[in-house]
Protein backbone atom coordinates (compact mmCIF):
# COMPACT_ATOMS: atom_id res chain seq x y z
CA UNK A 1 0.00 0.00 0.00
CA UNK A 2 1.56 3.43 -1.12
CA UNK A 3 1.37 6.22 2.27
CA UNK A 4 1.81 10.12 1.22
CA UNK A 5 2.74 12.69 4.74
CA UNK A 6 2.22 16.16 3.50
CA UNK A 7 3.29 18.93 5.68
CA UNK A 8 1.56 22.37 6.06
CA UNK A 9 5.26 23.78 4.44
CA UNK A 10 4.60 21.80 1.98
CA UNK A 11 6.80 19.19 2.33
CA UNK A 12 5.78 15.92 1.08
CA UNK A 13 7.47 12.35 2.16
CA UNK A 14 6.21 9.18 0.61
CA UNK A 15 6.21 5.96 2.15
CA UNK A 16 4.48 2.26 2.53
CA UNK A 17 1.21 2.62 4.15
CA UNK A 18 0.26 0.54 6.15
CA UNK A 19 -2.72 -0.33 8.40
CA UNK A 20 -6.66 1.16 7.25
CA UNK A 21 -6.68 2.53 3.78
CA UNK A 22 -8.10 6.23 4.57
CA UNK A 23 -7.04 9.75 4.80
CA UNK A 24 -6.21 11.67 8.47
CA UNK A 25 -5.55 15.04 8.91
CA UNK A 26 -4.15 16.05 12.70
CA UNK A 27 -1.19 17.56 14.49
CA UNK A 28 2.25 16.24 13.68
CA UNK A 29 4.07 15.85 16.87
CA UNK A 30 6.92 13.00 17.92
CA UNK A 31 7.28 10.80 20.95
CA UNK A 32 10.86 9.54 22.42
CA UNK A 33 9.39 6.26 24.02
CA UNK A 34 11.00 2.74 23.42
CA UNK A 35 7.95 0.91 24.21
CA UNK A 36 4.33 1.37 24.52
CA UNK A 37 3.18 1.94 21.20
CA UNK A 38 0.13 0.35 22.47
CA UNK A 39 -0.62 2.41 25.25
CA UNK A 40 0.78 5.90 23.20
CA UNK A 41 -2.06 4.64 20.53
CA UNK A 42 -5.11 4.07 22.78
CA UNK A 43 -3.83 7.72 24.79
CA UNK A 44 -6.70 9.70 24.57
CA UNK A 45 -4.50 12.90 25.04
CA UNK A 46 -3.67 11.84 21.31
CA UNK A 47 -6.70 12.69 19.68
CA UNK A 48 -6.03 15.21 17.19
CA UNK A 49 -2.59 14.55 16.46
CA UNK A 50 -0.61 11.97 14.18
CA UNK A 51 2.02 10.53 16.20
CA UNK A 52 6.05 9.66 14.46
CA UNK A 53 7.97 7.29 16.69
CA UNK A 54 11.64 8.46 17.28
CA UNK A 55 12.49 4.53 18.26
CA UNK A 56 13.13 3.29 14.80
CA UNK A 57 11.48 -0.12 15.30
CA UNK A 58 7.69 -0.40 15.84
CA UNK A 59 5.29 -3.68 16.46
CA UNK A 60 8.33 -6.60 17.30
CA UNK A 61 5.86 -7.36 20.58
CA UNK A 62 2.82 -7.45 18.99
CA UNK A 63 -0.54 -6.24 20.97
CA UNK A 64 -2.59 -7.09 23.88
CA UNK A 65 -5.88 -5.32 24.93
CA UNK A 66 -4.42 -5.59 28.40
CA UNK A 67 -2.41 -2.63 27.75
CA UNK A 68 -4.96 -0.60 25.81
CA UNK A 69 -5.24 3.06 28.34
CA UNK A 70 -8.73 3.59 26.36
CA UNK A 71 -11.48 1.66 24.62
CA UNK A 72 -9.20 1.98 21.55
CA UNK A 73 -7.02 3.69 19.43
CA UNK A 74 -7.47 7.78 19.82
CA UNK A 75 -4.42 9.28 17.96
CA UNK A 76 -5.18 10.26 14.37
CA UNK A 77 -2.46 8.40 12.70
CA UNK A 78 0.91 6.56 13.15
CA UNK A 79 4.49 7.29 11.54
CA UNK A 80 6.93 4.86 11.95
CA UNK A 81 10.77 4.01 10.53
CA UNK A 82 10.12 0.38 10.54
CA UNK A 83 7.20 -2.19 11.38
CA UNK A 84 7.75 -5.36 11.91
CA UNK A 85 4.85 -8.41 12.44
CA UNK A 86 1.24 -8.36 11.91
CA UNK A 87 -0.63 -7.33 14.86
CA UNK A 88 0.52 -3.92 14.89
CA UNK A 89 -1.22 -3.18 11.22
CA UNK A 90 -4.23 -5.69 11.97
CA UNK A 91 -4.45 -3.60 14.98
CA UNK A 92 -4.48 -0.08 13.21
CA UNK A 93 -6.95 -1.53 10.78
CA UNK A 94 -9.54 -2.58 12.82
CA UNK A 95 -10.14 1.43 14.12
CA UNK A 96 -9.41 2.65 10.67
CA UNK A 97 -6.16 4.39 11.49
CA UNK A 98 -3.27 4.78 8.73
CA UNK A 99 0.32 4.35 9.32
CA UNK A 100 3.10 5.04 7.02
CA UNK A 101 6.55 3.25 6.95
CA UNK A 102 9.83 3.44 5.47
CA UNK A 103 10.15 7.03 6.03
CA UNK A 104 12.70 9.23 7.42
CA UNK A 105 11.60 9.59 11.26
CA UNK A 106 14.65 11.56 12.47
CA UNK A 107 14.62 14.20 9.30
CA UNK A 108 10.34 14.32 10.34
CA UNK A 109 11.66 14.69 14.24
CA UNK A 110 14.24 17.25 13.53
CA UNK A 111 11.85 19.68 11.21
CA UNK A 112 9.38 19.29 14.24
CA UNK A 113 12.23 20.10 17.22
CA UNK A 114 13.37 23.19 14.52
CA UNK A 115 9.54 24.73 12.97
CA UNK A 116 7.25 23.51 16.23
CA UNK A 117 4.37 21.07 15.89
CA UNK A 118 3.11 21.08 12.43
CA UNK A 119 -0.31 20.59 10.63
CA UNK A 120 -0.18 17.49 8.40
CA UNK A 121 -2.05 15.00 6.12
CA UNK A 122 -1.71 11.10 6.45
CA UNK A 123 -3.16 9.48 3.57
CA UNK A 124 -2.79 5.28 2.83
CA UNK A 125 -3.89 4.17 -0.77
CA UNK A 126 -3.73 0.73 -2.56
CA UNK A 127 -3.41 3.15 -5.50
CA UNK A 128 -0.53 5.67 -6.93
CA UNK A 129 -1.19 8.71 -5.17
CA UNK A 130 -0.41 11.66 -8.11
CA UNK A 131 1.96 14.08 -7.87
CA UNK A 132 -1.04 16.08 -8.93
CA UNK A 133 -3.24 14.84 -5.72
CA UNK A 134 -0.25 16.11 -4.20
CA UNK A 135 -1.66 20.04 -4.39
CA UNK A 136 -5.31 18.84 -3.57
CA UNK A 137 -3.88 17.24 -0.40
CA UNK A 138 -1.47 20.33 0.96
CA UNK A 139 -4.52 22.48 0.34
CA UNK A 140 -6.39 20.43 2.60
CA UNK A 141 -3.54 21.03 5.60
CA UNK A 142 -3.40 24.48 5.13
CA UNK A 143 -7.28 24.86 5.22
CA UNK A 144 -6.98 22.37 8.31
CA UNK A 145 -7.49 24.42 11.67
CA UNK A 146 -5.08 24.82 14.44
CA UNK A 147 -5.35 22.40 17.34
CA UNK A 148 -6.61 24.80 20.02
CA UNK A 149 -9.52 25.71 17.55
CA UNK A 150 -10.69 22.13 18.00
CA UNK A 151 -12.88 20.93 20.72
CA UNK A 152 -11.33 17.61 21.51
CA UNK A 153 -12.45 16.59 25.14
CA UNK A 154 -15.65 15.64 23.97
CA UNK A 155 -14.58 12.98 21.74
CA UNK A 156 -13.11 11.26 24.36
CA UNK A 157 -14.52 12.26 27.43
CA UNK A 158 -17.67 9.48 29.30
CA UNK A 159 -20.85 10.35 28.29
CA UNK A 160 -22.27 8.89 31.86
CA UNK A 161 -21.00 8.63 35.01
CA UNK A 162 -19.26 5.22 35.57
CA UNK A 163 -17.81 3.68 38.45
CA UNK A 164 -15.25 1.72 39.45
CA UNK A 165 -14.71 -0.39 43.20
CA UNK A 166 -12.13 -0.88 45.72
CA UNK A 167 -12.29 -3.92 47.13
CA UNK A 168 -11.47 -2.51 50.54
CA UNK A 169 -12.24 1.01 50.25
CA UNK A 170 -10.64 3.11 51.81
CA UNK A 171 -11.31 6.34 50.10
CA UNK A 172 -13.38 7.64 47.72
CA UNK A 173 -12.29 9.91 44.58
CA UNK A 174 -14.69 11.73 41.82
CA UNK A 175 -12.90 11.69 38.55
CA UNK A 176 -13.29 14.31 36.18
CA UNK A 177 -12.73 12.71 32.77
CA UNK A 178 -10.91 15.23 30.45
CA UNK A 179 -9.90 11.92 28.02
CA UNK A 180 -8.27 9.98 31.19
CA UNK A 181 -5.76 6.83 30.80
CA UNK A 182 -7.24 3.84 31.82
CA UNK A 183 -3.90 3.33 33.87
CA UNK A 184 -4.81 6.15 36.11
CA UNK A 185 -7.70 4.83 37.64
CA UNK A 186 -5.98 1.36 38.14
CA UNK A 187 -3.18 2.88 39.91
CA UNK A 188 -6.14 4.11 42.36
CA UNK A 189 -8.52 1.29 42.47
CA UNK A 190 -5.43 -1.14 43.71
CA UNK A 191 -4.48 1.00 46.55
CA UNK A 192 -8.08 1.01 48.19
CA UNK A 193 -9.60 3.99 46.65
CA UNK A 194 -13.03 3.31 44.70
CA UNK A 195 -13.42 6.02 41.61
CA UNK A 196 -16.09 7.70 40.40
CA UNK A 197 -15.56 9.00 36.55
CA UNK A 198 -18.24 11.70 35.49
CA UNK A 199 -18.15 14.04 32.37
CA UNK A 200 -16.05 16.70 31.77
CA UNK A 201 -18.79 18.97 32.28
CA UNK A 202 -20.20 17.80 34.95
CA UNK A 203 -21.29 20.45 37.72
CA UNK A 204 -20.03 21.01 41.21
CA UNK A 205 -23.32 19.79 42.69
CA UNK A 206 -23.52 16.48 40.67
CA UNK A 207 -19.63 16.03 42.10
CA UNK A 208 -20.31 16.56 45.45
CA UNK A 209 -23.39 14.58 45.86
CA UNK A 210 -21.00 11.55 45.28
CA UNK A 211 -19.44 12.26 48.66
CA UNK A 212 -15.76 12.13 46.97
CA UNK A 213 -13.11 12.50 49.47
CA UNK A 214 -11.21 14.37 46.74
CA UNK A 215 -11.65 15.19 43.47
CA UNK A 216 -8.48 14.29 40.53
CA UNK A 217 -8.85 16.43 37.03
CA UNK A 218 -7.75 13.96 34.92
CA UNK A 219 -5.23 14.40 31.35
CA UNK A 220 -6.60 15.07 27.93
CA UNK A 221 -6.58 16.73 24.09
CA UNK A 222 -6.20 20.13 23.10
CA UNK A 223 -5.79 23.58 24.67
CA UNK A 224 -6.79 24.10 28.12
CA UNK A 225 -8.04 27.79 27.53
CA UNK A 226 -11.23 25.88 25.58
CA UNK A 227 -11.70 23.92 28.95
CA UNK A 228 -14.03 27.02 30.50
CA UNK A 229 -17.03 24.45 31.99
CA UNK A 230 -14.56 22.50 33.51
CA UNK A 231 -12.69 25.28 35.09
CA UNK A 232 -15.72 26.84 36.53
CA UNK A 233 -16.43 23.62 38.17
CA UNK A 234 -12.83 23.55 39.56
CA UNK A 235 -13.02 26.92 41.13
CA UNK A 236 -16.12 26.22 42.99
CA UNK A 237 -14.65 23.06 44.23
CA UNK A 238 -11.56 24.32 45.47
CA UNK A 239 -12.38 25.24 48.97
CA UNK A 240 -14.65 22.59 49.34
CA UNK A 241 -12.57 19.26 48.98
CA UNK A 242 -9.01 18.72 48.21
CA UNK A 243 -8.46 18.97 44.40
CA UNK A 244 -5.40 17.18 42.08
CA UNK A 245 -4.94 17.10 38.62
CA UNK A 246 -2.78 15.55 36.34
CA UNK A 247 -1.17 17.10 32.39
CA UNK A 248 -4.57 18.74 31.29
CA UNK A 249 -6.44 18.20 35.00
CA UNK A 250 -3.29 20.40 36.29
CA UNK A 251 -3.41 22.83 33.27
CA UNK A 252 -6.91 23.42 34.04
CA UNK A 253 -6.49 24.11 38.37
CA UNK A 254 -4.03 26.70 36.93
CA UNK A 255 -6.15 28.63 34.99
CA UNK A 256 -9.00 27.91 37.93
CA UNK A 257 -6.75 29.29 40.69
CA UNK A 258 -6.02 32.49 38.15
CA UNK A 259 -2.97 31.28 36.33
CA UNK A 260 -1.90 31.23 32.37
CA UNK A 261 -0.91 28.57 29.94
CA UNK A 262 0.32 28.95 26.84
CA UNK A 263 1.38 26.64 23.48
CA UNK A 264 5.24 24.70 23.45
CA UNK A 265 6.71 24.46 20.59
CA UNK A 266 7.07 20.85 20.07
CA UNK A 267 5.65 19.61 23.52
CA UNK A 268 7.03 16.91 25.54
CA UNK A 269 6.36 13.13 24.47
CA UNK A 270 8.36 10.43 25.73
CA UNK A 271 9.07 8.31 28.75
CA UNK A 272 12.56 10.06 29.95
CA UNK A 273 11.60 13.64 31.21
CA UNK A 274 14.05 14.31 33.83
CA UNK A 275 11.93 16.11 36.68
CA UNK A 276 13.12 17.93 39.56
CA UNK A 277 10.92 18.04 42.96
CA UNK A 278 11.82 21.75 43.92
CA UNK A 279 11.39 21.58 47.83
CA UNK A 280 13.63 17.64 48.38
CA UNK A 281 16.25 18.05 45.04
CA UNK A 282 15.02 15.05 44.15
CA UNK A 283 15.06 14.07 40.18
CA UNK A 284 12.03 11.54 38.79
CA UNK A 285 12.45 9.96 35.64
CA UNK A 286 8.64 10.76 34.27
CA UNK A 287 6.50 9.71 31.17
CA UNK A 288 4.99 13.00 29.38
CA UNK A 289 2.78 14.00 27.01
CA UNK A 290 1.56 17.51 26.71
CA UNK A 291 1.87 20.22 24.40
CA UNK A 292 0.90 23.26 26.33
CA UNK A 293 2.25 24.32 30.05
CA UNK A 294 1.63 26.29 32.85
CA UNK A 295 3.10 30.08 32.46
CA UNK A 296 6.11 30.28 34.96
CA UNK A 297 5.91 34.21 34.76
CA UNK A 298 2.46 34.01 36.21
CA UNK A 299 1.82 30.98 39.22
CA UNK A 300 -1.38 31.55 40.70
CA UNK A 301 -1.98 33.56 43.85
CA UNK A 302 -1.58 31.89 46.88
CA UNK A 303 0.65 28.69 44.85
CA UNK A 304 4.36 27.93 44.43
CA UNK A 305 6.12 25.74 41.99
CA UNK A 306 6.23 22.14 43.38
CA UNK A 307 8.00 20.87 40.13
CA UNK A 308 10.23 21.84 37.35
CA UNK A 309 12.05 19.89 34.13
CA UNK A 310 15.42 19.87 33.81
CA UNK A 311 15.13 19.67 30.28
CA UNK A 312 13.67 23.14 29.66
CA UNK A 313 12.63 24.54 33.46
CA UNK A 314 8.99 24.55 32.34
CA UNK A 315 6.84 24.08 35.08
CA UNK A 316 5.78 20.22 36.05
CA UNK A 317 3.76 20.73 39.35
CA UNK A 318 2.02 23.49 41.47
CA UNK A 319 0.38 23.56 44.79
CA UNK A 320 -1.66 26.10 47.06
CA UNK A 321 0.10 26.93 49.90
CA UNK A 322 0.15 25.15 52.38
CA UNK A 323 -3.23 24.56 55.24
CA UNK A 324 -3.73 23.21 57.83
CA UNK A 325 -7.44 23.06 56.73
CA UNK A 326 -7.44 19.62 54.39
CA UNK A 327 -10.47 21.20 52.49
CA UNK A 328 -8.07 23.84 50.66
CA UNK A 329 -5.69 21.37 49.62
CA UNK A 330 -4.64 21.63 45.96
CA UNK A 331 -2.43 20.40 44.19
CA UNK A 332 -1.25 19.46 40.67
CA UNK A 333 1.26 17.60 38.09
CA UNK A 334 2.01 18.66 34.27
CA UNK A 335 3.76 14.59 33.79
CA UNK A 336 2.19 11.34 34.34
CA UNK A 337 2.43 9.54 37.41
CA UNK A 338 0.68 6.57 36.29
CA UNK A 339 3.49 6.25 33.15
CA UNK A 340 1.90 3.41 31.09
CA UNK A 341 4.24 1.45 30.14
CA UNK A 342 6.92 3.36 32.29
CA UNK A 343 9.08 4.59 34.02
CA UNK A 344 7.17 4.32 37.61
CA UNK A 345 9.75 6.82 39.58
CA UNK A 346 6.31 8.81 40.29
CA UNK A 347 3.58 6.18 41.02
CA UNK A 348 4.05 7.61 44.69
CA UNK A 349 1.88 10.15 43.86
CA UNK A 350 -1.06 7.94 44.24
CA UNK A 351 -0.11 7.13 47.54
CA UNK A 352 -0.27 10.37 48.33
CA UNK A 353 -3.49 11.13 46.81
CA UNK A 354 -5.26 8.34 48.71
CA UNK A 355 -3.39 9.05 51.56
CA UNK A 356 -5.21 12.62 51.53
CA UNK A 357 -8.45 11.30 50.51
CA UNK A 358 -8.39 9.31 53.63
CA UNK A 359 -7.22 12.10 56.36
CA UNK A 360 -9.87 14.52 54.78
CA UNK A 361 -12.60 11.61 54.97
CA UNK A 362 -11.61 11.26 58.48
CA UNK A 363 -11.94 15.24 58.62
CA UNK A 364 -15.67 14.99 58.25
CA UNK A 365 -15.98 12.16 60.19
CA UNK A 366 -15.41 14.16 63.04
């Protein structure tokens, strides 16, 4: 199958296509993981965006619904070096997704690290694709809209509220699904901490009548600034119950507690984000992927930097200042604790969310 990437400068790189037979439009963007094309695939934080894998070798250990973050594959499309076996194509087929092989991933990763994220076209053909389809197609990109035009969370967000069971509960959490990772409420379901995942738009009444001992904004797509519902809600739950967030759940408590984000060039992607715990000097290896940040020039009122990269000093985690009133707890982190399929340097994080969940349910206890 021929595959055609046409770039919004128009820059055009052919390829083998491989995977459904269709035609994607999305945000170009590159991830630095060794592993988990699986879970990178079924990331709903993806939708939008066609993803090029820097590791040069894609598919050698096949694919197992096990490790599937969502209810399937969310990114647009998939660029890739090399494939190798079946399942990895089979597997792109059956959500009509198009991948293209045999291309230059470095030259693709290197325009991207030098321009910023860039508009594109995937397109997968059994047949020739012209070189006069080729100004059809770059007409298409450039008419394509930017990402933070597009209103992504709903794609992926519930529709219902759905629930999921500790065993032994110890706490209880209200989820607010942005386009969460499947991984994320795992990691809080097997430490005793049932979870409640409701709509991204759901109001601060509906949240509270679940009796959550705290509330976690979960990751997602697109630009945070488009996230006004959800940001409401946050501000008139802050105050009321502890609040966390992770990547687009800590975003959005920025912008609630009076904060600014704003647009990275080329994001962060990858499992090996080197991040520095400001107060201990501590450094986490941390999976990432985000393409906007919180503005360092303007922390909220009343909140200091908890995190920072070492890679660029952007801004990885905030907090309120400190209380000794649980209620007013908040607190935030721009990576991924969770890190499906790794590095697990922050899964303490959980811990410490359940560990709050249960002093603040004791709080009302008494």
């Amino acid at each position: 199958m021929y595959g055609i990437l046409v770039l919004e400068d128009g820059t055009i790189i052919r390829g083998e296509g491989f995977g459904a037979e269709t035609e994607v439009l999305g945000e170009l963007v590159f991830n630095t993981s060794m592993t988990g094309y699986v879970e990178i695939l079924t990331d709903p934080s993806y939708k939008g965006q066609i993803i090029t894998m820097t590791y040069p070798l894609e598919g050698n250990y096949g694919v197992e619904k096990e490790w599937f973050e969502s209810d399937g594959i969310k990114a647009e499309g998939f660029v890739v070096k090399d494939i190798t076996g079946k399942e990895l194509d089979e597997f792109l087929k059956e959500y009509n997704i198009p991948g293209i092989s045999g291309v230059d991933t470095r030259y693709i990763t290197r325009k991207i690290r030098s321009k910023g994220v860039i508009r594109s076209l995937l397109k997968t053909s059994t047949n020739p694709i012209t070189k006069d389809k080729e100004t059809e197609l770059l007409k298409k990109v450039v008419d394509y809209p930017d990402i933070s035009e597009i209103d992504l969370v709903p794609e992926v967000s519930t529709k219902e509220t759905v629930e999921y069971n500790a065993e032994d509960e110890k706490t209880r959490c209200v989820l607010i699904d942005c386009g969460v990772k499947q991984s994320i409420v795992d990691c809080l379901v097997e430490r005793g901490c049932s979870v409640v995942k409701v709509p991204y738009n759901s109001k601060k009444e509906e949240i509270i009548s679940y009796n959550p001992d705290f509330v976690l904004v979960s990751n997602g797509p697109g630009d945070p600034e488009n996230m006004t519902e959800t940001v409401d809600t946050v501000k008139n739950l802050i105050g009321m119950l502890p609040v966390t967030g992770i990547c687009l759940g800590h975003q959005i408590i920025t912008i609630a507690l009076g904060g600014k984000t704003y647009k990275l060039k080329f994001g962060h992607r990858g499992g090996n984000q080197p991040v520095k715990d400001v107060e201990s000097g501590k450094v986490y290896i941390t999976s990432q992927n985000h393409g906007f940040a919180t503005d360092d020039k303007i922390v909220p009122a009343g909140s200091e930097l908890m995190h920072m990269n070492l890679n660029d000093d952007t801004v990885e985690g905030i907090r309120k200042l400190e209380s000794s009133d649980l209620k007013n707890t908040v607190w935030s982190v721009q990576y991924h604790p969770e890190a499906g399929p790794g590095p697990h340097d922050a899964r303490f994080l959980f811990d410490e969310m359940v560990e709050l969940g249960i002093k603040f349910k004791a709080e009302k206890a008494n």
